[in-house]
C-alpha atoms as a PDB file:
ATOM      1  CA  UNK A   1      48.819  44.059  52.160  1.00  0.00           C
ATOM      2  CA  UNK A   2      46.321  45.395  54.573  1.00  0.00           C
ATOM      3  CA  UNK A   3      46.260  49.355  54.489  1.00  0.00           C
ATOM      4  CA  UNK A   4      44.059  51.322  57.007  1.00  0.00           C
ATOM      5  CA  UNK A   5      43.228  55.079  56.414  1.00  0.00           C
ATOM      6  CA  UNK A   6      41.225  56.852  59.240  1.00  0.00           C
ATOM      7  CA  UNK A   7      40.907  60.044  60.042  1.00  0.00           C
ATOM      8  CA  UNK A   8      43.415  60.868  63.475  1.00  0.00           C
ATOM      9  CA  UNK A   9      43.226  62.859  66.885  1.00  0.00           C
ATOM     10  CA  UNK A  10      39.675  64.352  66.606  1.00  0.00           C
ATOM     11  CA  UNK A  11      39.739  65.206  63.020  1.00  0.00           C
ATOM     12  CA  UNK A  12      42.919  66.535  63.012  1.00  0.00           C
ATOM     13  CA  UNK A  13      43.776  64.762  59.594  1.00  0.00           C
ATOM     14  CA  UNK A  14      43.957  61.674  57.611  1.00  0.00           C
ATOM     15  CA  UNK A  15      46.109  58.646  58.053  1.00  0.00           C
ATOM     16  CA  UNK A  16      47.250  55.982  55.875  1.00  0.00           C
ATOM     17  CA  UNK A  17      48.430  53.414  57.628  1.00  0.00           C
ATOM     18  CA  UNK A  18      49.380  50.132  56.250  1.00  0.00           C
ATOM     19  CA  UNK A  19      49.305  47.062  58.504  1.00  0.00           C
ATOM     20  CA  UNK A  20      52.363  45.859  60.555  1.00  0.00           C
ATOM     21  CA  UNK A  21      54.460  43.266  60.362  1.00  0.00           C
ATOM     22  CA  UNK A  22      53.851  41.233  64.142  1.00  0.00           C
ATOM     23  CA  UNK A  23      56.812  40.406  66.549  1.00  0.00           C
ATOM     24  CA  UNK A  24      56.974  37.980  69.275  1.00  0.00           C
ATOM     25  CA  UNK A  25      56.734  40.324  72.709  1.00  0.00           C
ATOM     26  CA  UNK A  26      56.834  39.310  76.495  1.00  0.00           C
ATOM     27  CA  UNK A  27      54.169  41.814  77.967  1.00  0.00           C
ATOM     28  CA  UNK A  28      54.819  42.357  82.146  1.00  0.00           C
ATOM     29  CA  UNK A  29      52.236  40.505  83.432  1.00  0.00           C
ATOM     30  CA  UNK A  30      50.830  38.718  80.728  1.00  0.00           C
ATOM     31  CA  UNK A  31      53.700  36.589  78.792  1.00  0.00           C
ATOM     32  CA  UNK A  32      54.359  35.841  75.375  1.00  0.00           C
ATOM     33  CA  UNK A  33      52.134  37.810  73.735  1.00  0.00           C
ATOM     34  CA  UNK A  34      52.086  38.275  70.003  1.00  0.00           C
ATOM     35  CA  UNK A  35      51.233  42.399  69.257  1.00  0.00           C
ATOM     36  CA  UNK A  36      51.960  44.664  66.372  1.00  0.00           C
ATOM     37  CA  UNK A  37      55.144  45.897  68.038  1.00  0.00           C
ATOM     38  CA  UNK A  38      57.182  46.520  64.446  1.00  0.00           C
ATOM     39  CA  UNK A  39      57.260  50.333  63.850  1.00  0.00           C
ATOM     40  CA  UNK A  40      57.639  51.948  60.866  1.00  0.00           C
ATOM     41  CA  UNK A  41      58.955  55.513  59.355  1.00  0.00           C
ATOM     42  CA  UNK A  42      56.327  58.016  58.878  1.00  0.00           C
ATOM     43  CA  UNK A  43      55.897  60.660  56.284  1.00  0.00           C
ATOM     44  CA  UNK A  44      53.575  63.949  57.023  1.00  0.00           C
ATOM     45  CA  UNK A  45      52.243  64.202  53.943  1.00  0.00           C
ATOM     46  CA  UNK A  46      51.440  68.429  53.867  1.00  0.00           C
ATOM     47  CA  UNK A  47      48.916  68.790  51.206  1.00  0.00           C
ATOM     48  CA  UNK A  48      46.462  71.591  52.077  1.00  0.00           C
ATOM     49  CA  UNK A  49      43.604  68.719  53.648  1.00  0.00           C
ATOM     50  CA  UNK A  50      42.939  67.151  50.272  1.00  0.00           C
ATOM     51  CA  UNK A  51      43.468  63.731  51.299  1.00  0.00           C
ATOM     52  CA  UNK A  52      40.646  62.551  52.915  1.00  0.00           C
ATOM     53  CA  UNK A  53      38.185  59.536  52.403  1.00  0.00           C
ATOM     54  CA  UNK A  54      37.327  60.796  48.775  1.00  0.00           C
ATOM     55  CA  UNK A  55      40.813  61.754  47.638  1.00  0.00           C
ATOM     56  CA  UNK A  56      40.938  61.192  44.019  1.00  0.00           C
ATOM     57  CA  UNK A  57      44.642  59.645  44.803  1.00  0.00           C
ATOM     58  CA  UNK A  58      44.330  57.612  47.656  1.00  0.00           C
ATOM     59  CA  UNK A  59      44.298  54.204  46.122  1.00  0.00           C
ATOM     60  CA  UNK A  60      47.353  55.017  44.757  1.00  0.00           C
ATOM     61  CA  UNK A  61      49.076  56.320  48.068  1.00  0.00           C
ATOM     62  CA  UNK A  62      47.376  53.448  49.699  1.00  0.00           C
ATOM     63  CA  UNK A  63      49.221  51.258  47.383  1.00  0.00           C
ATOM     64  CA  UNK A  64      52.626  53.507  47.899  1.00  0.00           C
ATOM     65  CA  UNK A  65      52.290  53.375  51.952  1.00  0.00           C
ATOM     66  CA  UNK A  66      52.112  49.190  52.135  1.00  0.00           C
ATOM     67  CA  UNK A  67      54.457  48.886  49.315  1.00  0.00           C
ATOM     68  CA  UNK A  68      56.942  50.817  51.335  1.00  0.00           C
ATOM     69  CA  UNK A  69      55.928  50.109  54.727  1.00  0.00           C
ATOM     70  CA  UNK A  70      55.472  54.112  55.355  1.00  0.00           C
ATOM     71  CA  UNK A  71      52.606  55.366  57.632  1.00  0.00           C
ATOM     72  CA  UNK A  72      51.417  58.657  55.810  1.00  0.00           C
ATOM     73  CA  UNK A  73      49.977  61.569  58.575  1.00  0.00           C
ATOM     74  CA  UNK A  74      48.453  63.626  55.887  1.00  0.00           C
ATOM     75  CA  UNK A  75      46.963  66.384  58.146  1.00  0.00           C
ATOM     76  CA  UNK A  76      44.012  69.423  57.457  1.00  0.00           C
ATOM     77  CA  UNK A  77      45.853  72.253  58.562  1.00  0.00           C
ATOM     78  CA  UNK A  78      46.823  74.977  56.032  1.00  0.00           C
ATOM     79  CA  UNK A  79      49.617  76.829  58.341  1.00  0.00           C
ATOM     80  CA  UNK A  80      52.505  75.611  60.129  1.00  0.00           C
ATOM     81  CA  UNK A  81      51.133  75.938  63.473  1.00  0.00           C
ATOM     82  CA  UNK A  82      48.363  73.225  62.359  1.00  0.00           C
ATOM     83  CA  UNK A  83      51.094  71.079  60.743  1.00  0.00           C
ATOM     84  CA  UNK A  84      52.898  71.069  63.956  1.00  0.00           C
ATOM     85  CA  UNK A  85      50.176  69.506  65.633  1.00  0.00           C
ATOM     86  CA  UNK A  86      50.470  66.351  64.001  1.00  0.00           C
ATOM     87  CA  UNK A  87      54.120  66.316  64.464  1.00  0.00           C
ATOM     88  CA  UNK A  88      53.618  66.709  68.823  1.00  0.00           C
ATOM     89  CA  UNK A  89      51.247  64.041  67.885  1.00  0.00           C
ATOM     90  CA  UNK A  90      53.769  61.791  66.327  1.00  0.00           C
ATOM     91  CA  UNK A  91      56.069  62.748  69.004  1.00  0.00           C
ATOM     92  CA  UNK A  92      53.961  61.707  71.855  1.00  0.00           C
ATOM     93  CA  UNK A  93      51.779  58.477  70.716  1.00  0.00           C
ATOM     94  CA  UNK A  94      54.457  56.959  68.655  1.00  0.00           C
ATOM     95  CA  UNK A  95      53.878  53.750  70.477  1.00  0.00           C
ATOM     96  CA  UNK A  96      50.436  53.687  69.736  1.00  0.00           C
ATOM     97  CA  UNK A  97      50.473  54.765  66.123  1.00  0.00           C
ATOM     98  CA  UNK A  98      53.190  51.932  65.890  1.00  0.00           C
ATOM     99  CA  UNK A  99      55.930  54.319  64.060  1.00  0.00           C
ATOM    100  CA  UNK A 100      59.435  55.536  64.733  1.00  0.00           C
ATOM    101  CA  UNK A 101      59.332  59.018  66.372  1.00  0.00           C
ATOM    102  CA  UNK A 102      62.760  59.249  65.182  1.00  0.00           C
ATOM    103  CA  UNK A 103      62.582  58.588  61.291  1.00  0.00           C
ATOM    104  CA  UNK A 104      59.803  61.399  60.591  1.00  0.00           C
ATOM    105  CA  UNK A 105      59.600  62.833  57.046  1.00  0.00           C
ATOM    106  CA  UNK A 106      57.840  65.510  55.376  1.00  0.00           C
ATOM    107  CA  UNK A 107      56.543  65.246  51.707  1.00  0.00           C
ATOM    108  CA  UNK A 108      54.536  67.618  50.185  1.00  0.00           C
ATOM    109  CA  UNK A 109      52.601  68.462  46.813  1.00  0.00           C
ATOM    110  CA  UNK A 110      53.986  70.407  44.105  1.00  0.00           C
ATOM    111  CA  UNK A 111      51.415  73.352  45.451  1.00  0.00           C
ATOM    112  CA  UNK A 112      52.338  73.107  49.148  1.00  0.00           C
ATOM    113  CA  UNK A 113      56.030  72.599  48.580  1.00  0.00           C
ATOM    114  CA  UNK A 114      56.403  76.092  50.209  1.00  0.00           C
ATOM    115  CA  UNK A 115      54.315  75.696  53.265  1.00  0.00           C
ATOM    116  CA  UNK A 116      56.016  72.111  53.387  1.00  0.00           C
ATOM    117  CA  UNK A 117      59.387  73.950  53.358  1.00  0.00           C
ATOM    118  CA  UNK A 118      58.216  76.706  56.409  1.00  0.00           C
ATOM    119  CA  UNK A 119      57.423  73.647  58.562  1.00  0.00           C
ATOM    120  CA  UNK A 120      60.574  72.268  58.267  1.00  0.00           C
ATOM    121  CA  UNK A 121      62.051  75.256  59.434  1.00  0.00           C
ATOM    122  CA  UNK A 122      59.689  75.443  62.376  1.00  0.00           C
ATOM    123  CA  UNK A 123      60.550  72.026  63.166  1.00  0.00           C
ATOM    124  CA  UNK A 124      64.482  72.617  63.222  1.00  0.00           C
ATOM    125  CA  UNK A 125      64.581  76.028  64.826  1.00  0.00           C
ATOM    126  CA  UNK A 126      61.764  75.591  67.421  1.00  0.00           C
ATOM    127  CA  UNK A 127      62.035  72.102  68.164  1.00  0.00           C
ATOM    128  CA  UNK A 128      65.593  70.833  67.213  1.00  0.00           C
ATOM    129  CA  UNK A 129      64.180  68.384  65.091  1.00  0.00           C
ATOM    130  CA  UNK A 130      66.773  67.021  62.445  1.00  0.00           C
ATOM    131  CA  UNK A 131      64.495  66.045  59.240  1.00  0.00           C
ATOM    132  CA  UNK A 132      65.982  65.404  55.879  1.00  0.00           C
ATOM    133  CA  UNK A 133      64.701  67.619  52.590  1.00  0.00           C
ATOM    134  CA  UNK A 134      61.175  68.594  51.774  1.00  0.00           C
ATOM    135  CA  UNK A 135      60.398  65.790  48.817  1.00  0.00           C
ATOM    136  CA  UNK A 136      57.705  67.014  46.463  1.00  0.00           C
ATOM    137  CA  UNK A 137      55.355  63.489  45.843  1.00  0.00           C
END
């Protein structure tokens, strides 16, 4: 499988984004089109900014993200007001990035599991999100 990684919203991090399954879709206008219309979860992967092009791991998480059909958001930012950048992100251009605004997860590092943890909280207090536990991966 197909797995992109690019770096997302003006350098705000690094995505890993494997390729999606294509539906059948009547576009207004246009008719049957056939488009990349099958979204899937997405993890933000909180790791301090280490993944980026030359990650020494990202052939693995490559391999992880098309296995398991997960788009990974792994963004720069070392505080939570960064990290919740690329969750508004998520939240508005969910279309576009072709994944579920509503199945977001965090996953973090064994070193960032704290920070990780702190955006959570952010997330649920500030924003009402409901997200399941921090996973260290």
């Amino acid at each position: 499988m197909k797995v992109e990684t690019y770096e997302y919203k003006d350098g705000l991090g690094y995505a890993v984004d494997p390729e999606s399954d294509t539906k059948q879709r009547t576009v207004i206008l246009l008719g049957l089109q056939t488009v990349k219309c099958n979204p899937r979860p997405v993890v933000i992967y909180v790791t301090g900014g280490k993944v980026k092009a030359d990650y020494e791991g990202l052939e693995e998480l490559k391999q992880y993200a098309g296995d398991n059909k997960l788009v990974f958001l792994c963004p720069y930012a070392t505080d939570v007001d960064g990290l919740v950048e690329t969750y508004e992100y998520v939240e508005k251009e969910h279309l576009d990035l072709n994944v579920k605004a509503d199945e977001v997860s965090i996953r973090a590092t064994k070193d960032c599991e704290g920070l990780a943890e702190d955006f959570k909280e952010y997330l649920e207090d500030e924003l009402d999100a409901e997200l399941d536990d921090v996973t260290v991966f």
